[in-house]
C-alpha atoms as a PDB file:
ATOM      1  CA  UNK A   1     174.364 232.617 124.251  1.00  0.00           C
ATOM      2  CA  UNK A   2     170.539 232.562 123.445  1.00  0.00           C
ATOM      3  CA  UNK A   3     169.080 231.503 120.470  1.00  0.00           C
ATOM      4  CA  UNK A   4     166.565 233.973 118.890  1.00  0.00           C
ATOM      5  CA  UNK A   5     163.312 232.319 120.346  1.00  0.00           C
ATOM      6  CA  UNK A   6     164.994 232.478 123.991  1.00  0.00           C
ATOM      7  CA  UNK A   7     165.245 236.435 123.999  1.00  0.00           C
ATOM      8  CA  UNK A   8     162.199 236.480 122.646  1.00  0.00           C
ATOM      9  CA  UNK A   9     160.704 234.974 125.481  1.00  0.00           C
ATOM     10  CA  UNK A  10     162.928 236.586 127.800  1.00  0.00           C
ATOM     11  CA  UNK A  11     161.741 240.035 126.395  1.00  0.00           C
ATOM     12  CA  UNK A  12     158.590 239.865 125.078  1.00  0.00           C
ATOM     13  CA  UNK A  13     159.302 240.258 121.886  1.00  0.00           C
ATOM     14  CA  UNK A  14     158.427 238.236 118.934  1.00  0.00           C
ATOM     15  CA  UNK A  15     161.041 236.486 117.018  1.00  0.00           C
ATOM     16  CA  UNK A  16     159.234 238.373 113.833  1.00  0.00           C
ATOM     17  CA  UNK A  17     159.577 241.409 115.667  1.00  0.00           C
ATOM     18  CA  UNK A  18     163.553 240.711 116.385  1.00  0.00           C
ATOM     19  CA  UNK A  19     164.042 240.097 113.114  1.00  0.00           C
ATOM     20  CA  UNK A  20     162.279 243.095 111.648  1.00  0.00           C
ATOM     21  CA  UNK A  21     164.916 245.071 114.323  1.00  0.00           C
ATOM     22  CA  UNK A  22     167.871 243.711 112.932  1.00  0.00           C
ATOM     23  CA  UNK A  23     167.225 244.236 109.505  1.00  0.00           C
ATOM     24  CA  UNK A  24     166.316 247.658 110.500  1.00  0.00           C
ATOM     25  CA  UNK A  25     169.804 248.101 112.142  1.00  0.00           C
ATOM     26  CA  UNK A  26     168.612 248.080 115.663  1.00  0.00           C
ATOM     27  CA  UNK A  27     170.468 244.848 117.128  1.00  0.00           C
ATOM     28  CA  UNK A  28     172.118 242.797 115.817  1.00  0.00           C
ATOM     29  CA  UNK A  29     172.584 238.926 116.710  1.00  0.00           C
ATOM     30  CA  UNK A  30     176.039 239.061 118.789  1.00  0.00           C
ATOM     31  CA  UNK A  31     177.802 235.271 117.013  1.00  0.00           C
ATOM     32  CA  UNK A  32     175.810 232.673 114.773  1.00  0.00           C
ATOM     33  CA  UNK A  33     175.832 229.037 114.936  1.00  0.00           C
ATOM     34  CA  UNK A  34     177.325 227.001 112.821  1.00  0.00           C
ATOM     35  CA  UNK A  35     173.768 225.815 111.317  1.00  0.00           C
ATOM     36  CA  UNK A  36     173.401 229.552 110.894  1.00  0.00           C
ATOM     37  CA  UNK A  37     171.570 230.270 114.187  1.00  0.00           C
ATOM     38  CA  UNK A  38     171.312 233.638 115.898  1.00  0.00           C
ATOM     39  CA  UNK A  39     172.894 234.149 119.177  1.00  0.00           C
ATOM     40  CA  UNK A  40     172.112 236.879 121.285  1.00  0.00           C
ATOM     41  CA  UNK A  41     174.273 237.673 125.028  1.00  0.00           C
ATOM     42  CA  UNK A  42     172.903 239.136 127.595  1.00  0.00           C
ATOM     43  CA  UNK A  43     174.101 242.475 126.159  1.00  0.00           C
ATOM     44  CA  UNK A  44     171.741 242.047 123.231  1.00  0.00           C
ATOM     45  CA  UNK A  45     168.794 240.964 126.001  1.00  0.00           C
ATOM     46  CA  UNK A  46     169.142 244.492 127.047  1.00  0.00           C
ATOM     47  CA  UNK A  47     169.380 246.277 123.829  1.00  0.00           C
ATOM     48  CA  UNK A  48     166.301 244.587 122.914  1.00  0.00           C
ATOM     49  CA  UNK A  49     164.068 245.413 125.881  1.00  0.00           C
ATOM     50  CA  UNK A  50     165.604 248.986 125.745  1.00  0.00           C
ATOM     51  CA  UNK A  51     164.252 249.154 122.450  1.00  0.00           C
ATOM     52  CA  UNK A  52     161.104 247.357 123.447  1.00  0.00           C
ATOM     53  CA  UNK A  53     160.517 250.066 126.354  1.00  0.00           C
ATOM     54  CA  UNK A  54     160.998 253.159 123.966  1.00  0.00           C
ATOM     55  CA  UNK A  55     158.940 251.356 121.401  1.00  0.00           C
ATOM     56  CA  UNK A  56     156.269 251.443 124.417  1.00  0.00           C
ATOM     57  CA  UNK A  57     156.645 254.962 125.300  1.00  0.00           C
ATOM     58  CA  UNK A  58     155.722 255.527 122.004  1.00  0.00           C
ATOM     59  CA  UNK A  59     159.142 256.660 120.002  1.00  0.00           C
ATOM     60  CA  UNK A  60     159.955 255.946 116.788  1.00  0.00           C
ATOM     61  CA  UNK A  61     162.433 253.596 114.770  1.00  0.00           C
ATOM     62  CA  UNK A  62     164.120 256.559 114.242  1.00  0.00           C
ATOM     63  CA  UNK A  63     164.652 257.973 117.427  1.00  0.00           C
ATOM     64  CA  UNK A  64     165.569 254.777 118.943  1.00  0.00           C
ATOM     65  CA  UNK A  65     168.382 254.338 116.464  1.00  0.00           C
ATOM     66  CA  UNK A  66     169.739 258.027 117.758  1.00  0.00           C
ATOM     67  CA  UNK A  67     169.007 256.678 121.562  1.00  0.00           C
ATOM     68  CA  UNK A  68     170.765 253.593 120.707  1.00  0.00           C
ATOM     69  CA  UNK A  69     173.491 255.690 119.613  1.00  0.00           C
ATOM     70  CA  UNK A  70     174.038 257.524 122.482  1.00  0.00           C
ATOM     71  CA  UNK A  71     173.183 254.793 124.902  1.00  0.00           C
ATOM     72  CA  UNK A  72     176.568 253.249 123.025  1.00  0.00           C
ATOM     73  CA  UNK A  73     178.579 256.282 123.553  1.00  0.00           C
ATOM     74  CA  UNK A  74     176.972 258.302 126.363  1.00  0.00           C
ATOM     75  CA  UNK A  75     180.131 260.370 127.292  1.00  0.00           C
ATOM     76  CA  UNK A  76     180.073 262.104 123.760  1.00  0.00           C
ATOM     77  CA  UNK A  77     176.358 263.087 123.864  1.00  0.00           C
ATOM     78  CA  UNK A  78     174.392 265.367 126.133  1.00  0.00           C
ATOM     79  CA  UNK A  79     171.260 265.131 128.017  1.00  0.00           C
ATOM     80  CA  UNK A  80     170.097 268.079 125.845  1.00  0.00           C
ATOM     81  CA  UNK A  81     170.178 265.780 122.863  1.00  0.00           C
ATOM     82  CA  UNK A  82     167.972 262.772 124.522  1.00  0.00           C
ATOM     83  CA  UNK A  83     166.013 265.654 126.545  1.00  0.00           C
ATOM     84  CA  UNK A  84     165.371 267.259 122.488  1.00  0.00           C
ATOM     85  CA  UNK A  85     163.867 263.606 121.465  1.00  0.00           C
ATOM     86  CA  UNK A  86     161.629 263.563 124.340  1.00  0.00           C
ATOM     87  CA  UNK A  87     160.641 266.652 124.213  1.00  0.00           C
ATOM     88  CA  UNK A  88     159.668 266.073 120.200  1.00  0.00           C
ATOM     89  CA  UNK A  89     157.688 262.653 121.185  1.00  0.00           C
ATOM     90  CA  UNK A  90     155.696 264.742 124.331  1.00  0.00           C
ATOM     91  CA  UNK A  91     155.051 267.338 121.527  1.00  0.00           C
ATOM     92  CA  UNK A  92     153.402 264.803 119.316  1.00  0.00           C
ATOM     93  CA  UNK A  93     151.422 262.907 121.740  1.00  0.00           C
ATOM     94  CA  UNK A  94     150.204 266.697 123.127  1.00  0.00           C
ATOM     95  CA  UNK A  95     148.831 267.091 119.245  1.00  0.00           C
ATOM     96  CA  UNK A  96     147.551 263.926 119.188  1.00  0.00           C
ATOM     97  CA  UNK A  97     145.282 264.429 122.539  1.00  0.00           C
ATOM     98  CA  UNK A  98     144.026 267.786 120.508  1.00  0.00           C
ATOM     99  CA  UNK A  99     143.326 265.562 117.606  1.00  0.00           C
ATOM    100  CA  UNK A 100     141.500 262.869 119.374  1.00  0.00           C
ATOM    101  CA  UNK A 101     139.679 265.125 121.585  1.00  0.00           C
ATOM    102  CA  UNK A 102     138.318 267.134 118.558  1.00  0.00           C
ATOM    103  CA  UNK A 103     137.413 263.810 116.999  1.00  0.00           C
ATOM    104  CA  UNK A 104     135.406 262.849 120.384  1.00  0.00           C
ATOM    105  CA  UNK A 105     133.729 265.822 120.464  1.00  0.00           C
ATOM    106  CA  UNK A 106     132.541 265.526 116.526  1.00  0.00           C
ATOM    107  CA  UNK A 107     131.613 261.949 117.453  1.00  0.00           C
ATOM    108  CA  UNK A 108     129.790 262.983 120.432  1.00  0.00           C
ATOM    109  CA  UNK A 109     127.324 265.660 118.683  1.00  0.00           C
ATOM    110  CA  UNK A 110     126.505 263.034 115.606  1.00  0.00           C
ATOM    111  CA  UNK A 111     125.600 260.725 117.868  1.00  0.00           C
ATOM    112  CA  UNK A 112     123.388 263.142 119.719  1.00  0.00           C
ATOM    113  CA  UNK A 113     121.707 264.130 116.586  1.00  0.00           C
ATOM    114  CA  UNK A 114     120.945 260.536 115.703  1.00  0.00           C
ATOM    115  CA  UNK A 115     117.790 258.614 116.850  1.00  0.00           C
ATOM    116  CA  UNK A 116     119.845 255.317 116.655  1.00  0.00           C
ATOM    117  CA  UNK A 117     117.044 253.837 115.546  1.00  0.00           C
ATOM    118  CA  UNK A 118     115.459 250.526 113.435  1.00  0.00           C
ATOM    119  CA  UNK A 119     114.354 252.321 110.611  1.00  0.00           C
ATOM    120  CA  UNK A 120     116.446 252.334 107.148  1.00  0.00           C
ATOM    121  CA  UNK A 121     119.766 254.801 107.084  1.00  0.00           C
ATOM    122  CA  UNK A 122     117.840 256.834 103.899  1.00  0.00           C
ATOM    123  CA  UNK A 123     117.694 260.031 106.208  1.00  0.00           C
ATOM    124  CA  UNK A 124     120.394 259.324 109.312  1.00  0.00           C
ATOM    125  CA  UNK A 125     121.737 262.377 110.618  1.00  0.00           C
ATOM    126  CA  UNK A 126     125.583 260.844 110.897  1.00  0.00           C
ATOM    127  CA  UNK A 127     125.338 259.481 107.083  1.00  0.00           C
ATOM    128  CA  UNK A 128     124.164 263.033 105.993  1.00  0.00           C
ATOM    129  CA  UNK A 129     126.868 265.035 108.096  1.00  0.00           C
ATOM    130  CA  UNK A 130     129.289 262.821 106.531  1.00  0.00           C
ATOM    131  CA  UNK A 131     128.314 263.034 102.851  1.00  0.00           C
ATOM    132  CA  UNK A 132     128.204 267.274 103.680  1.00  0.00           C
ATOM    133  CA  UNK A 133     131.461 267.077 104.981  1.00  0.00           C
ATOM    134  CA  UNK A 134     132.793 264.954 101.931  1.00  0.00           C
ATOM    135  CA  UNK A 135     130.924 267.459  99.710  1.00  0.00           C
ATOM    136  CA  UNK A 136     132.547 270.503 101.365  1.00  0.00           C
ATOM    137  CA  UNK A 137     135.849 268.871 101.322  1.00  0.00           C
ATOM    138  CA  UNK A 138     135.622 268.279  97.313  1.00  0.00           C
ATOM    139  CA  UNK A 139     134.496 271.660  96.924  1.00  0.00           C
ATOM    140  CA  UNK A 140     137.099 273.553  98.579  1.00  0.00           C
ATOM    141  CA  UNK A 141     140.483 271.286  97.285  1.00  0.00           C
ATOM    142  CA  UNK A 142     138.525 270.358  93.568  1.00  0.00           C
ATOM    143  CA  UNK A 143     139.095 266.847  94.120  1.00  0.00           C
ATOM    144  CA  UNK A 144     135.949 264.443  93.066  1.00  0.00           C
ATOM    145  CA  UNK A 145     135.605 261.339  94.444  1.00  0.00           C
ATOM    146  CA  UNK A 146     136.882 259.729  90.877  1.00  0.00           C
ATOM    147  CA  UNK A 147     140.456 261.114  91.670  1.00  0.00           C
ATOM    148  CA  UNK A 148     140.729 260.439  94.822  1.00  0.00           C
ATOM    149  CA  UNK A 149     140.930 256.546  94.400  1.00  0.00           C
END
């Protein structure tokens, strides 16, 4: 049995990080000590960097505890069901590359339309397509910048 700083060397997690885990559910120490230690078996070691792996990939706490699920009892689930999850993440990360790209390219053109020079910020190009774009935003949803804090 390992004691909660040994798998976290062994998998590269932290010992916060393990903790944070099993209160969320996600593993749970296999036996304690009797001075109230946590043990962990190799079993857990594996559940732990199977977490840490999808973690990686970029799913969430959520979908790890259905993985987890079905990693437990595989012959009652079907590869549709993980295949469904993965799909989901691929989805998000394919709206995320349309997000960031959009952001690059509005980064891009304010940086073309500023000198980048020494003198004082009073008429920058990038501070001035900001404030617009705050003013526009106010405008169309009737916030103000008082009820937004």
């Amino acid at each position: 049995m390992l004691k909660i700083s040994e798998i976290a060397k062994k998998t590269g997690l932290s010992t916060h990080t393990l903790r944070f885990y099993e209160k969320q559910g996600l593993i749970n120490a296999s036996q304690r000590s009797e001075a109230g230690y946590r043990l962990y078996g190799e079993a857990d070691v594996r559940k732990a960097e199977f977490i840490r792996t999808a973690r990686n990939i970029g799913f969430s706490l959520d979908d790890i505890a259905v993985l987890l699920s079905i990693r437990l009892d595989k012959a009652s689930h079907t590869c549709q069901e993980v295949t469904d999850i993965a799909r989901g993440k691929l989805d998000e990360v394919y709206e995320k590359i349309t997000e960031l790209t959009a952001m690059k390219a509005t980064l891009e053109i304010l940086l073309a339309s500023c000198c980048g020079g020494p003198e004082d910020a009073t008429h920058c190009s990038i501070m001035e397509a900001l404030d617009a774009s705050e003013a526009k935003q106010q405008s169309s949803s009737g916030n103000t910048a008082t009820n937004e804090v």
